[in-house]
N, C-alpha and C. Protein backbone atom coordinates (compact mmCIF):
# COMPACT_ATOMS: atom_id res chain seq x y z
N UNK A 1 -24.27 4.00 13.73
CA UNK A 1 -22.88 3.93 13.30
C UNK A 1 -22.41 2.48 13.26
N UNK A 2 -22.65 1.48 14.31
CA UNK A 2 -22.55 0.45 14.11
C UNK A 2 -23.21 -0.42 13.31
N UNK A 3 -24.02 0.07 12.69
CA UNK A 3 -24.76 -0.79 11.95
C UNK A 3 -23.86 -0.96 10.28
N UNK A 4 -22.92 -0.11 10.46
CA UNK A 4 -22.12 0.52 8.97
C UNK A 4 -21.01 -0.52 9.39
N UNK A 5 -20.59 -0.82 10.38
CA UNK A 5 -18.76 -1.72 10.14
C UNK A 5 -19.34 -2.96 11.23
N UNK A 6 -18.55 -4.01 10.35
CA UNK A 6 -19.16 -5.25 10.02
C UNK A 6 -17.79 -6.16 10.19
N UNK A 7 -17.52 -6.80 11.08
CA UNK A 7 -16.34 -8.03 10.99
C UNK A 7 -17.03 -9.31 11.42
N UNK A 8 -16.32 -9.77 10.22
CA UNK A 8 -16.58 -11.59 10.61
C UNK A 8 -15.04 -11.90 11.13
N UNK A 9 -14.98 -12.80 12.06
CA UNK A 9 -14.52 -13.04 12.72
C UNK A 9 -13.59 -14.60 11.84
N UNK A 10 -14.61 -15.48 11.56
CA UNK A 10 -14.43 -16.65 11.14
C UNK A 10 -13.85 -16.21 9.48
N UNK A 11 -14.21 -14.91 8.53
CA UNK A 11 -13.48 -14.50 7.37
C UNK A 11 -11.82 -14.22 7.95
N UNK A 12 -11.61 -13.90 9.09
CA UNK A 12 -10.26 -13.25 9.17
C UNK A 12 -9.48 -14.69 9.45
N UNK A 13 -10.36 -15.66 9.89
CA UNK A 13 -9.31 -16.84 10.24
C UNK A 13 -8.80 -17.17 8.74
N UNK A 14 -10.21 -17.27 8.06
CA UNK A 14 -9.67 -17.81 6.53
C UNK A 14 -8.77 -16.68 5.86
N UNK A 15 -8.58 -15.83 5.52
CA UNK A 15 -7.87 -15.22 5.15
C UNK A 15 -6.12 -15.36 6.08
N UNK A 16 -6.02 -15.66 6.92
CA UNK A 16 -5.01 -16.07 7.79
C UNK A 16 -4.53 -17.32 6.82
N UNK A 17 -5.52 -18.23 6.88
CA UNK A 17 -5.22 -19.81 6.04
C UNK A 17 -5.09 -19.27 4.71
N UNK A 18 -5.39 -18.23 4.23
CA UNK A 18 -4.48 -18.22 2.53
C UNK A 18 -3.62 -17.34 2.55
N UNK A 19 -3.54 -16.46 3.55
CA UNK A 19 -2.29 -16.13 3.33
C UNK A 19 -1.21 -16.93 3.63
N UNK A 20 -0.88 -18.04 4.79
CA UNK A 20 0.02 -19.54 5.30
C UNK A 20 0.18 -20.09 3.55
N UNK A 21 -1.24 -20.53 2.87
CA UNK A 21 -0.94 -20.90 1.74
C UNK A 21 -0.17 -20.35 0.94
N UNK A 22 -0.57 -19.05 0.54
CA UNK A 22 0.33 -18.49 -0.05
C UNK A 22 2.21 -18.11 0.09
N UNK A 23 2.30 -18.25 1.03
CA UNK A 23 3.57 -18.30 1.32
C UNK A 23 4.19 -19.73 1.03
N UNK A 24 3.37 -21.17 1.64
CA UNK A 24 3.90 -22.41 1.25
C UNK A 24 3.57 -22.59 -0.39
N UNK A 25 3.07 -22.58 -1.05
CA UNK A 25 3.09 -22.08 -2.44
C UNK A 25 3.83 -21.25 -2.95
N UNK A 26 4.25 -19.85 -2.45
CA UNK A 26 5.56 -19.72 -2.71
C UNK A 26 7.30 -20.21 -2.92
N UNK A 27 7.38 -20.89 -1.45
CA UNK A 27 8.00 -21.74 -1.27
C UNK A 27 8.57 -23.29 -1.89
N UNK A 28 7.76 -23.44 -1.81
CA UNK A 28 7.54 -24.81 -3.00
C UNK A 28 7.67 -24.40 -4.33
N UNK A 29 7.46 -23.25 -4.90
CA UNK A 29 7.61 -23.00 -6.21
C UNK A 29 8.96 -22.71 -6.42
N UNK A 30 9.65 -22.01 -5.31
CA UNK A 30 10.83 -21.62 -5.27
C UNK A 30 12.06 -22.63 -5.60
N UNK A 31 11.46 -23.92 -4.23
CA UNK A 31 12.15 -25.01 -3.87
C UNK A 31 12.40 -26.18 -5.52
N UNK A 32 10.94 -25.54 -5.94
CA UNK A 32 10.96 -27.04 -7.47
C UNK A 32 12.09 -26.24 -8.26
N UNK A 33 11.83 -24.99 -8.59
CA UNK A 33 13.14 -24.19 -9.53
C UNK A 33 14.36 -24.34 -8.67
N UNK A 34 14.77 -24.61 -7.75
CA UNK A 34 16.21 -24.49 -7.20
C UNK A 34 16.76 -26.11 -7.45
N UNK A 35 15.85 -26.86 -8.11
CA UNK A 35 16.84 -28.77 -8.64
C UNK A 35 17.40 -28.13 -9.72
N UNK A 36 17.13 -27.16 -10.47
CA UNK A 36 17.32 -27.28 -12.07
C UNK A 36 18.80 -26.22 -11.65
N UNK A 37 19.78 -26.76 -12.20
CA UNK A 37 21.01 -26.01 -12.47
C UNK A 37 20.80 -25.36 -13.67
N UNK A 38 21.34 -24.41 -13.87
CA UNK A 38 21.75 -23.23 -15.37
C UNK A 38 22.44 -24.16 -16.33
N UNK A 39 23.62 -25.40 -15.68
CA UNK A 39 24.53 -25.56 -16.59
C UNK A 39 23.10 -26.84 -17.41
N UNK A 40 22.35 -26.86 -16.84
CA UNK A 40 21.43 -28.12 -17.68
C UNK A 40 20.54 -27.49 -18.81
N UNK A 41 20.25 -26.11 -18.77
CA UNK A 41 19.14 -25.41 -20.06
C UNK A 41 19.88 -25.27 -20.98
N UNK A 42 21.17 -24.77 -21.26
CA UNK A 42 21.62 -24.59 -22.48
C UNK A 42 22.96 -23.60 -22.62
N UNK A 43 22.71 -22.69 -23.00
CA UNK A 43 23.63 -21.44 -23.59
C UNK A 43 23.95 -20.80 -21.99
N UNK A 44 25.57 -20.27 -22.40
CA UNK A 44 26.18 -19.68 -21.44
C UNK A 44 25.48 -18.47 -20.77
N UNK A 45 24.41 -17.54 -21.69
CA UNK A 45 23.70 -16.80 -21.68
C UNK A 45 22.42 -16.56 -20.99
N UNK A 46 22.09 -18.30 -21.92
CA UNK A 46 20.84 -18.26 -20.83
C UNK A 46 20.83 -19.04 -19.45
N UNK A 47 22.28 -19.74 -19.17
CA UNK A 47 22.81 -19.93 -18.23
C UNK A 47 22.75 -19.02 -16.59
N UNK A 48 23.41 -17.85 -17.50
CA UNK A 48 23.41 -16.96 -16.55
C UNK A 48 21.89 -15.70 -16.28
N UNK A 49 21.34 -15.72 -16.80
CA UNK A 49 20.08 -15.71 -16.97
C UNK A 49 19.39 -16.32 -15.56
N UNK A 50 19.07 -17.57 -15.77
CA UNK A 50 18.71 -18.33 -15.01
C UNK A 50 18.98 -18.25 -14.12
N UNK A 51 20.53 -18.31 -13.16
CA UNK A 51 21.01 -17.97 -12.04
C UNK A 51 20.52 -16.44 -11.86
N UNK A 52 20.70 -15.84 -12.47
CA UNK A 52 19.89 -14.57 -11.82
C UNK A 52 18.81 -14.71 -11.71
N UNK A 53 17.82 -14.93 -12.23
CA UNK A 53 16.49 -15.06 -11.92
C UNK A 53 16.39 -15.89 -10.75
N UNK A 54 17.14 -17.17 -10.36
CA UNK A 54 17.06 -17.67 -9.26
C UNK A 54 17.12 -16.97 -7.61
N UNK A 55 18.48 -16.07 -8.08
CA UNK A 55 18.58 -15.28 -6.82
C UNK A 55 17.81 -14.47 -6.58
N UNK A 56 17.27 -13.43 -7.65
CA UNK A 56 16.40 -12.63 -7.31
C UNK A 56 15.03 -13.30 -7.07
N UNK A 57 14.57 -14.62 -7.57
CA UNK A 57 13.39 -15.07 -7.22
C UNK A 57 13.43 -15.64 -5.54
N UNK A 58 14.62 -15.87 -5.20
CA UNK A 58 14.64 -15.93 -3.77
C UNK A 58 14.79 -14.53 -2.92
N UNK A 59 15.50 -13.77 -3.36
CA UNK A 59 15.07 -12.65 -2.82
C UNK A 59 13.50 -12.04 -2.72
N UNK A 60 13.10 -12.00 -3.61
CA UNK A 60 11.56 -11.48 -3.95
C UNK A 60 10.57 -12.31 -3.54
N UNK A 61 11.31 -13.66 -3.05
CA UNK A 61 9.93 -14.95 -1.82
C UNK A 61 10.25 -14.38 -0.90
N UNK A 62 11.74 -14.16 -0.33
CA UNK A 62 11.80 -14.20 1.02
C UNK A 62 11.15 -12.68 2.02
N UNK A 63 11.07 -11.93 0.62
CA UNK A 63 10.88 -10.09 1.02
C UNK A 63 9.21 -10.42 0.90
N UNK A 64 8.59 -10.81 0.08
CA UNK A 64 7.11 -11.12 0.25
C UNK A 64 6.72 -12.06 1.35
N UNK A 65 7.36 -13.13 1.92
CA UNK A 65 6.93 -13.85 2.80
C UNK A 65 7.21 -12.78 4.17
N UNK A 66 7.69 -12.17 4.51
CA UNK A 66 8.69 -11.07 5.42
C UNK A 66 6.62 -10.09 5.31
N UNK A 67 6.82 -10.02 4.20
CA UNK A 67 5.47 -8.90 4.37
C UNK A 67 4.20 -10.09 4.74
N UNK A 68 3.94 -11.03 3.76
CA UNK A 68 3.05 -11.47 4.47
C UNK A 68 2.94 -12.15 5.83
N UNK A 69 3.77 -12.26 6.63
CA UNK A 69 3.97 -12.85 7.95
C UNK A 69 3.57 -11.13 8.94
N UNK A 70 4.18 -10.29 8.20
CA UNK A 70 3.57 -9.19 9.18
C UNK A 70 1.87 -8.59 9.09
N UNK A 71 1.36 -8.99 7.74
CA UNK A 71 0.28 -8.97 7.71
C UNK A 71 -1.05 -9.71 8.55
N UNK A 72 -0.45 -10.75 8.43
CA UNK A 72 -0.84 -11.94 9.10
C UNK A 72 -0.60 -11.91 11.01
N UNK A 73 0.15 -10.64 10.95
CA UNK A 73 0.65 -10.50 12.34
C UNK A 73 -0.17 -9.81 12.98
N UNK A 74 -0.78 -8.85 12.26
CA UNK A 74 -1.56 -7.80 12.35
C UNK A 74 -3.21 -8.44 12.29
N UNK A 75 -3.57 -9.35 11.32
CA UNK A 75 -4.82 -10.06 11.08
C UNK A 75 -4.74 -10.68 12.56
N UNK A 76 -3.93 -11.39 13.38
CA UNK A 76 -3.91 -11.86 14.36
C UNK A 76 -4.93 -11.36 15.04
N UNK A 77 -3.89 -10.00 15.41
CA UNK A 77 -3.44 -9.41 16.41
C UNK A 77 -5.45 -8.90 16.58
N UNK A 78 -5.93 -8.41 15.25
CA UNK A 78 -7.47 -7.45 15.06
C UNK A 78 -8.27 -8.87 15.62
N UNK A 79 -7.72 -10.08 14.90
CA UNK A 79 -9.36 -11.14 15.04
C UNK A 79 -8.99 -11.27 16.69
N UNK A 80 -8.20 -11.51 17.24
CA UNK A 80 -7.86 -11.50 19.30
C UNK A 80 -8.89 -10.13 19.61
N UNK A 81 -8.55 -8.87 19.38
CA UNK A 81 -9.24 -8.08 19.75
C UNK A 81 -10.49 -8.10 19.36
N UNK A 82 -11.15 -8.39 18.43
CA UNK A 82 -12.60 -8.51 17.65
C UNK A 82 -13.01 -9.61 18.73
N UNK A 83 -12.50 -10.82 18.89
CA UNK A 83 -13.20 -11.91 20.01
C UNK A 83 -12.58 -11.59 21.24
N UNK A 84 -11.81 -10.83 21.75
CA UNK A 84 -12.26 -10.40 23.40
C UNK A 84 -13.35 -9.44 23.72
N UNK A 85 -13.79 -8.11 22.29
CA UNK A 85 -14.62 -7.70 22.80
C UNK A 85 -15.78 -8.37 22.49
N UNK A 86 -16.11 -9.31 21.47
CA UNK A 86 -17.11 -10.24 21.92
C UNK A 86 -17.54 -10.65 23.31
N UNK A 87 -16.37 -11.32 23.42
CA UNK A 87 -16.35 -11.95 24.65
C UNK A 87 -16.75 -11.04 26.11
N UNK A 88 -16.62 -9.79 25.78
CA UNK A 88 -16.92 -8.94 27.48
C UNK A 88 -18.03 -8.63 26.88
N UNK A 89 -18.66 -8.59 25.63
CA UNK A 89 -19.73 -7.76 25.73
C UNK A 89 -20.81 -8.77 25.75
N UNK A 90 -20.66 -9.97 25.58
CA UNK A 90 -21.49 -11.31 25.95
C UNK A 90 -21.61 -11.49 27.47
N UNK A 91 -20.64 -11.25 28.55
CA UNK A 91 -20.55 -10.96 29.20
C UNK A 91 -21.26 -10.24 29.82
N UNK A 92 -20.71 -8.86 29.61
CA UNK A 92 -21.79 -7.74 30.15
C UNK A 92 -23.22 -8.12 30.17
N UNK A 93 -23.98 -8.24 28.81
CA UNK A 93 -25.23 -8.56 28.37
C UNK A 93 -25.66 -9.22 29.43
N UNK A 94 -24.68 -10.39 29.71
CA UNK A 94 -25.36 -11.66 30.53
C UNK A 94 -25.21 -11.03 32.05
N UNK A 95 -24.41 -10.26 32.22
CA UNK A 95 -24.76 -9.98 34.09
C UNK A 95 -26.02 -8.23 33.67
N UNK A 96 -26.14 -7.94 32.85
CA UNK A 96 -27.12 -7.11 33.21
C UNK A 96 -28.24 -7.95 32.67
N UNK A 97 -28.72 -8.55 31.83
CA UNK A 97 -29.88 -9.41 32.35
C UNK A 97 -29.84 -10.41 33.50
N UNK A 98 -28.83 -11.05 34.34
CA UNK A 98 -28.88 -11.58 35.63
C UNK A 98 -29.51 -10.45 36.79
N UNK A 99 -28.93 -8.72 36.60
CA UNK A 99 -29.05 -8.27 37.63
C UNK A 99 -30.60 -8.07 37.39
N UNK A 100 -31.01 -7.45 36.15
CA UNK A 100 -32.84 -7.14 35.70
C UNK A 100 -33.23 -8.14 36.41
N UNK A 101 -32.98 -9.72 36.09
CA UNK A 101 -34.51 -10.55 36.23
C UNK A 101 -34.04 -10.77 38.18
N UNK A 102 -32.83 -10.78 38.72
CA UNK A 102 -32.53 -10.75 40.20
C UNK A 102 -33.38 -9.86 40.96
N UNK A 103 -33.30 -8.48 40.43
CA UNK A 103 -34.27 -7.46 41.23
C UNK A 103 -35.23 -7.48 41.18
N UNK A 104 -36.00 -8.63 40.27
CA UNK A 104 -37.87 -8.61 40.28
C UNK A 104 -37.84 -7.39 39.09
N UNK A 105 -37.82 -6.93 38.35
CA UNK A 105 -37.96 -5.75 37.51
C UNK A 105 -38.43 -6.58 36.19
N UNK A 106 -37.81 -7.36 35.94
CA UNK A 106 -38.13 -8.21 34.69
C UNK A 106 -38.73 -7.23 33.62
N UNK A 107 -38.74 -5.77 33.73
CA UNK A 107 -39.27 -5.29 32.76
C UNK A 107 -38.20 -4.01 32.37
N UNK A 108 -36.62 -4.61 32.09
CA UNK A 108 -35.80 -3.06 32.25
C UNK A 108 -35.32 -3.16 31.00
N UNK A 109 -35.26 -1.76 30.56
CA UNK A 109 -35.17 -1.49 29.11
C UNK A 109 -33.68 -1.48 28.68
């Protein structure tokens, strides 16, 4: 059964680092469209246009960054648990081969 599910440990960090990207790439895209005023493109129309698209494009960063921060909360939360049980079962390994080769047995399966 274990031979079927498979985590890398060091994939979940990177995926952590693009999702951070992706949000500051959001951000920044947001931030370059918020210099440009409506009254500078043209028509009253497409004026108002623009301001809407602005608000809702800040709405629709701030509701996607909101999800990817909980995603990322959760990626945490699995790669901590994925390297503590590393960590005890490196552990374990290492005090039951301490106790094998301690008792003279050197031959325990």
């Amino acid at each position: 059964m274990g031979d079927h599910f498979k985590t890398d440990v060091d994939q979940l960090a990177q995926f952590l680092t693009s999702l951070e990207g992706c949000v500051r790439e959001l951000n920044e895209a947001r931030t370059a469209l918020a210099h440009i005023r409506a009254d500078q493109i043209g028509t009253s129309r497409l004026d108002e246009a623009c301001d809407r698209f602005q608000e809702e494009w800040k709405y629709g960063a701030e509701q996607t960054k909101k999800m990817i921060d909980a995603i990322s909360e959760g990626v945490k939360a699995n790669k901590k648990g994925y390297e503590e049980v590393e960590e005890a079962l490196e552990k374990a390994f290492a005090h039951i081969e301490k106790s094998a080769t301690s008792s003279g047995t050197g031959n325990a399966r």
